[in-house]
N, C-alpha and C. Protein backbone atom coordinates (compact mmCIF):
# COMPACT_ATOMS: atom_id res chain seq x y z
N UNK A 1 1.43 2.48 -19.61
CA UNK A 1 2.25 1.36 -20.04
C UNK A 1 3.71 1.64 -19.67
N UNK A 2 4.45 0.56 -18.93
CA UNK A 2 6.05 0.86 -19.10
C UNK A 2 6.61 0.21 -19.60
N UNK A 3 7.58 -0.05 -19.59
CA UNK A 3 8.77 -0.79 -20.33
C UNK A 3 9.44 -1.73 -19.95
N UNK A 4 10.32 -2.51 -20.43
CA UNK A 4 10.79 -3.68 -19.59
C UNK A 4 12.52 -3.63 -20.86
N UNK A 5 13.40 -3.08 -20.02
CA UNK A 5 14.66 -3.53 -20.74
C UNK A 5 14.81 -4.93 -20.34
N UNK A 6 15.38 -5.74 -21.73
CA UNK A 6 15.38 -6.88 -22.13
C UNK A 6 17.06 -7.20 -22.15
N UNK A 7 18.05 -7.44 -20.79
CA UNK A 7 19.58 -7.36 -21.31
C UNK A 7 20.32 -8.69 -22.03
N UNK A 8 19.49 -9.34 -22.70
CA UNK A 8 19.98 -10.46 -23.72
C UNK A 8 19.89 -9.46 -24.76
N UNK A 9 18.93 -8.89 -25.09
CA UNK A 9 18.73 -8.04 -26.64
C UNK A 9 19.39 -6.85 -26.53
N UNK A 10 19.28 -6.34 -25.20
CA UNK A 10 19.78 -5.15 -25.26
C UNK A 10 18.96 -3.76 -25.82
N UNK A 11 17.54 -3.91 -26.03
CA UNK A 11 16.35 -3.33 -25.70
C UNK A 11 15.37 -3.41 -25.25
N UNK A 12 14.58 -2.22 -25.22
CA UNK A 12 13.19 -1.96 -24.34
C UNK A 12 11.92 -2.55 -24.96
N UNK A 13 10.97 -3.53 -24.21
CA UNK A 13 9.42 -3.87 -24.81
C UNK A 13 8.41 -3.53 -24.29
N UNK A 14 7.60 -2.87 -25.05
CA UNK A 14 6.37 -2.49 -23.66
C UNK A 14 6.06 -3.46 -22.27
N UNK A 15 5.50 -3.23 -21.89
CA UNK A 15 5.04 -4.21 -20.36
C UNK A 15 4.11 -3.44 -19.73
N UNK A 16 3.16 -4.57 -19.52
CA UNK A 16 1.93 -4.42 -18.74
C UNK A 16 2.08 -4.61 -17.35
N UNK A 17 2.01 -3.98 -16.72
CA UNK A 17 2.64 -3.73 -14.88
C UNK A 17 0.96 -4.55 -14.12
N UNK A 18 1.64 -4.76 -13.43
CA UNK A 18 0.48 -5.25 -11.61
C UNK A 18 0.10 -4.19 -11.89
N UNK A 19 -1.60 -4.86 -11.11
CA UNK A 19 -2.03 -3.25 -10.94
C UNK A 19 -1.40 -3.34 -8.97
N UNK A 20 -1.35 -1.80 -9.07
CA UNK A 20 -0.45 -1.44 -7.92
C UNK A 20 0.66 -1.26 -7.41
N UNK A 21 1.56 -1.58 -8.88
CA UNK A 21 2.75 -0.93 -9.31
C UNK A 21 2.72 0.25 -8.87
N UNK A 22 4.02 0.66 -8.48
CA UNK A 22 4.75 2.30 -8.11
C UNK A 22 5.92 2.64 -8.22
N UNK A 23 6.51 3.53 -9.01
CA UNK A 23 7.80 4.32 -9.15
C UNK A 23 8.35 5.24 -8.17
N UNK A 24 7.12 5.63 -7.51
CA UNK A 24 7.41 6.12 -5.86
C UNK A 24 6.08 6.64 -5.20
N UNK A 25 6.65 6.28 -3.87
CA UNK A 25 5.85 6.28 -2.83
C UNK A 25 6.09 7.24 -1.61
N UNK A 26 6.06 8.28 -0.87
CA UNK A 26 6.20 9.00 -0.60
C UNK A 26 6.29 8.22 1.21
N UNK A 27 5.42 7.74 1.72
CA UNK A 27 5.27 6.54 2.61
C UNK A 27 6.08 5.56 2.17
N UNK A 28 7.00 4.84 2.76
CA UNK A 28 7.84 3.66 2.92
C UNK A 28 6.89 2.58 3.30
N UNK A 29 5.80 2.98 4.32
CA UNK A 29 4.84 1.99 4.71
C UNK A 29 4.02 1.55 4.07
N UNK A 30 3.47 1.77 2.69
CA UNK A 30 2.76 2.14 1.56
C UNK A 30 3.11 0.45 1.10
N UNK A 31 1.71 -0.08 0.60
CA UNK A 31 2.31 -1.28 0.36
C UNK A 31 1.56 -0.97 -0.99
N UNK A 32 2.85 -2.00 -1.95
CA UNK A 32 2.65 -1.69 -3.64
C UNK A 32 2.45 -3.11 -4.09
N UNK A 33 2.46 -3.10 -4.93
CA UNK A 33 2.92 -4.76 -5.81
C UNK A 33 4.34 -4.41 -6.59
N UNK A 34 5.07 -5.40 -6.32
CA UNK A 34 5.93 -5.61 -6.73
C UNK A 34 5.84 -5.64 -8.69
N UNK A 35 6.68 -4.60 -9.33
CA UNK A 35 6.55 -4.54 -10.69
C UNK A 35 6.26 -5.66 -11.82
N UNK A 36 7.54 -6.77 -10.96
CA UNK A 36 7.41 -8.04 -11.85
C UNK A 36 6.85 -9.01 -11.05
N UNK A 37 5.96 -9.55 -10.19
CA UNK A 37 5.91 -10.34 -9.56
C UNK A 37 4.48 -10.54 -9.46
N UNK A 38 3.63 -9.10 -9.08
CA UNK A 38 3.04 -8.53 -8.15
C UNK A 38 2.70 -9.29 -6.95
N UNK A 39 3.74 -9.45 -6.28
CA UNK A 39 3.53 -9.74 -4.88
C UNK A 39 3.31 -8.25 -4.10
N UNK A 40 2.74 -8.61 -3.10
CA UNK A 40 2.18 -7.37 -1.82
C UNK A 40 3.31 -6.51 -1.05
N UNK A 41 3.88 -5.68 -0.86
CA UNK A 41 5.57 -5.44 -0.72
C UNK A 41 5.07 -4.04 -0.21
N UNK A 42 5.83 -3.88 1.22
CA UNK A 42 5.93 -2.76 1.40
C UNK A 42 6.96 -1.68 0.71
N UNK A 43 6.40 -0.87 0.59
CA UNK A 43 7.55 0.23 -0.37
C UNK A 43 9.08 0.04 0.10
N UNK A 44 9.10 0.28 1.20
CA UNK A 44 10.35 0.62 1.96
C UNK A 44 11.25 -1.04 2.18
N UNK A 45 10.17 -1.97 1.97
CA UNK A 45 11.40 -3.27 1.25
C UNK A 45 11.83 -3.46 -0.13
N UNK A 46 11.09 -2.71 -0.96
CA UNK A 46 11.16 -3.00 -2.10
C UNK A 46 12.95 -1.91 -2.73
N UNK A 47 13.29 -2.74 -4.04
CA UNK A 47 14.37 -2.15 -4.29
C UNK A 47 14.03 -1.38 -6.15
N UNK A 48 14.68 -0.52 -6.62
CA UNK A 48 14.34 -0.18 -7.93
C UNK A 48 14.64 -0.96 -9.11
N UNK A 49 13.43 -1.30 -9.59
CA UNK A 49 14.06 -2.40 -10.78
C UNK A 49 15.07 -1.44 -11.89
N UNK A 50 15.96 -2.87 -12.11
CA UNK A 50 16.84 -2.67 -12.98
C UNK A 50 16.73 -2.82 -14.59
N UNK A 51 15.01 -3.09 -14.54
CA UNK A 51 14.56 -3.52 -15.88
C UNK A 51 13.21 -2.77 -16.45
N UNK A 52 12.36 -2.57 -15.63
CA UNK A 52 11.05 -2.23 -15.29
C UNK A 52 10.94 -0.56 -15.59
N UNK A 53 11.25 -0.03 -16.56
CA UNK A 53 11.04 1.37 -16.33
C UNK A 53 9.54 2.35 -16.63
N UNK A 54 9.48 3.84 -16.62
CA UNK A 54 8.82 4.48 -16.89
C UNK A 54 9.29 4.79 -18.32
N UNK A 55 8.61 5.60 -19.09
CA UNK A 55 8.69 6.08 -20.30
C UNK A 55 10.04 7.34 -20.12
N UNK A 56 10.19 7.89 -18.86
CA UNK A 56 11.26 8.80 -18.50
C UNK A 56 12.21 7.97 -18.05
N UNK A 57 12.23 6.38 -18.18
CA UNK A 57 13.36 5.99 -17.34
C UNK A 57 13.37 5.54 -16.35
N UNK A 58 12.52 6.50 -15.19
CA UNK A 58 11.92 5.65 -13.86
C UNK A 58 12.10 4.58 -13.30
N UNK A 59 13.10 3.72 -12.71
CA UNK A 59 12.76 2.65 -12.35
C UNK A 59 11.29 2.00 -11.29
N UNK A 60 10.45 1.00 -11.52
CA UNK A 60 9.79 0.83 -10.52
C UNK A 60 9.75 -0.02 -9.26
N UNK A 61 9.13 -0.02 -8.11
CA UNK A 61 9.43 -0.78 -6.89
C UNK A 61 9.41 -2.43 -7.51
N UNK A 62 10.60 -3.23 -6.77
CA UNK A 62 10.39 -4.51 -7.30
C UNK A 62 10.48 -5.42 -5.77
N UNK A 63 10.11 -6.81 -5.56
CA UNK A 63 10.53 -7.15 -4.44
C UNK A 63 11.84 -7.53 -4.25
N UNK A 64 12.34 -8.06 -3.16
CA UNK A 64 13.89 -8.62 -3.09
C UNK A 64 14.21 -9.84 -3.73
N UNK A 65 13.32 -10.31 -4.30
CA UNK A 65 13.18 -11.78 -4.67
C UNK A 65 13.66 -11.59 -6.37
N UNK A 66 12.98 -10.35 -7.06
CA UNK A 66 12.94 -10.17 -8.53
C UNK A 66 14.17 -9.26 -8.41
N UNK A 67 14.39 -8.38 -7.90
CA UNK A 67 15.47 -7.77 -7.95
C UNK A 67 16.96 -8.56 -7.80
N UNK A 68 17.06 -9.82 -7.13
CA UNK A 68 18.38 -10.48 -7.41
C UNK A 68 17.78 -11.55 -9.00
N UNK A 69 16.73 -11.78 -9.45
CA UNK A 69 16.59 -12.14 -10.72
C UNK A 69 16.88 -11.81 -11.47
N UNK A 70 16.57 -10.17 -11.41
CA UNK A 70 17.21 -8.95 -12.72
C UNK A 70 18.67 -9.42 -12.67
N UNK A 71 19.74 -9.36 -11.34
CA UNK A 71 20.68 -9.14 -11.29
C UNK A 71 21.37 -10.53 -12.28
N UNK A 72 20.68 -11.32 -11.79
CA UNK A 72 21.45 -13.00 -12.56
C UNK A 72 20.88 -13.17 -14.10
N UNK A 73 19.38 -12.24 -14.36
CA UNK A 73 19.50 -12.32 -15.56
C UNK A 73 20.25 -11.17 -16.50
N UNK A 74 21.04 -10.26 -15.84
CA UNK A 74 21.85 -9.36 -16.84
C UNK A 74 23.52 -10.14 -16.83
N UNK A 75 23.58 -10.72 -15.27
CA UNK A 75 24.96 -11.60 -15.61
C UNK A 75 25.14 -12.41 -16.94
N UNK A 76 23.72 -13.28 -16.90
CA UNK A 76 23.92 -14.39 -18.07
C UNK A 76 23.15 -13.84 -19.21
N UNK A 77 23.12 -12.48 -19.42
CA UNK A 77 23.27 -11.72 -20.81
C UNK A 77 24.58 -11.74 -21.16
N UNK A 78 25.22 -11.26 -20.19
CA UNK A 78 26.58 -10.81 -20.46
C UNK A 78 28.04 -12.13 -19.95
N UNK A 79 27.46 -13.13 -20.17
CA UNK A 79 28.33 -14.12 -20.15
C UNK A 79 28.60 -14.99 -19.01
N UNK A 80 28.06 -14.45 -17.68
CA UNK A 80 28.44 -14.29 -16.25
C UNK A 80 28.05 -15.12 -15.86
N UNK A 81 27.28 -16.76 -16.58
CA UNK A 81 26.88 -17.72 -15.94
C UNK A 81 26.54 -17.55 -15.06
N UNK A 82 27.00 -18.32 -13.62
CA UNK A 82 26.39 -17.91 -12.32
C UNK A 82 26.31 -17.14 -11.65
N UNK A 83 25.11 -16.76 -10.99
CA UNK A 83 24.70 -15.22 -10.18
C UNK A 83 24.32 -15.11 -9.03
């Protein structure tokens, strides 16, 4: 199970991952599912979520698509309207 920081609340909730989620991949060519999405994503496009962690913290592979989502949903936690 990992986690999912929540930056409206400003804490962590469990989360049930894709299967085929990865925190790392040793191959870039390695295709994962994307953490929040699970879309099909090669490792080496994917970026580290900013929300999605391991129990150590870990961020996991996300696609480019969820990763500017994280980004606009921590703006409009923090007041930043548009993202």
């Amino acid at each position: 199970m990992a986690q999912r920081w929540d930056p409206a609340r400003g804490a962590y909730s469990e989360y049930g991952l894709p299967a085929g989620a990865s925190c790392y991949e040793a191959d870039m060519g390695a295709v994962v599912s994307c953490a929040r999405c699970g879309a099909r994503v090669a490792y080496g496009d994917c970026y580290t979520s900013r929300q999605i962690h391991t129990g150590a913290g870990f961020g996991y592979a996300v696609c480019p698509d969820c990763y500017r989502e994280e980004w606009r949903e921590e703006a409009m936690a923090h007041g930043g309207g548009k993202a």
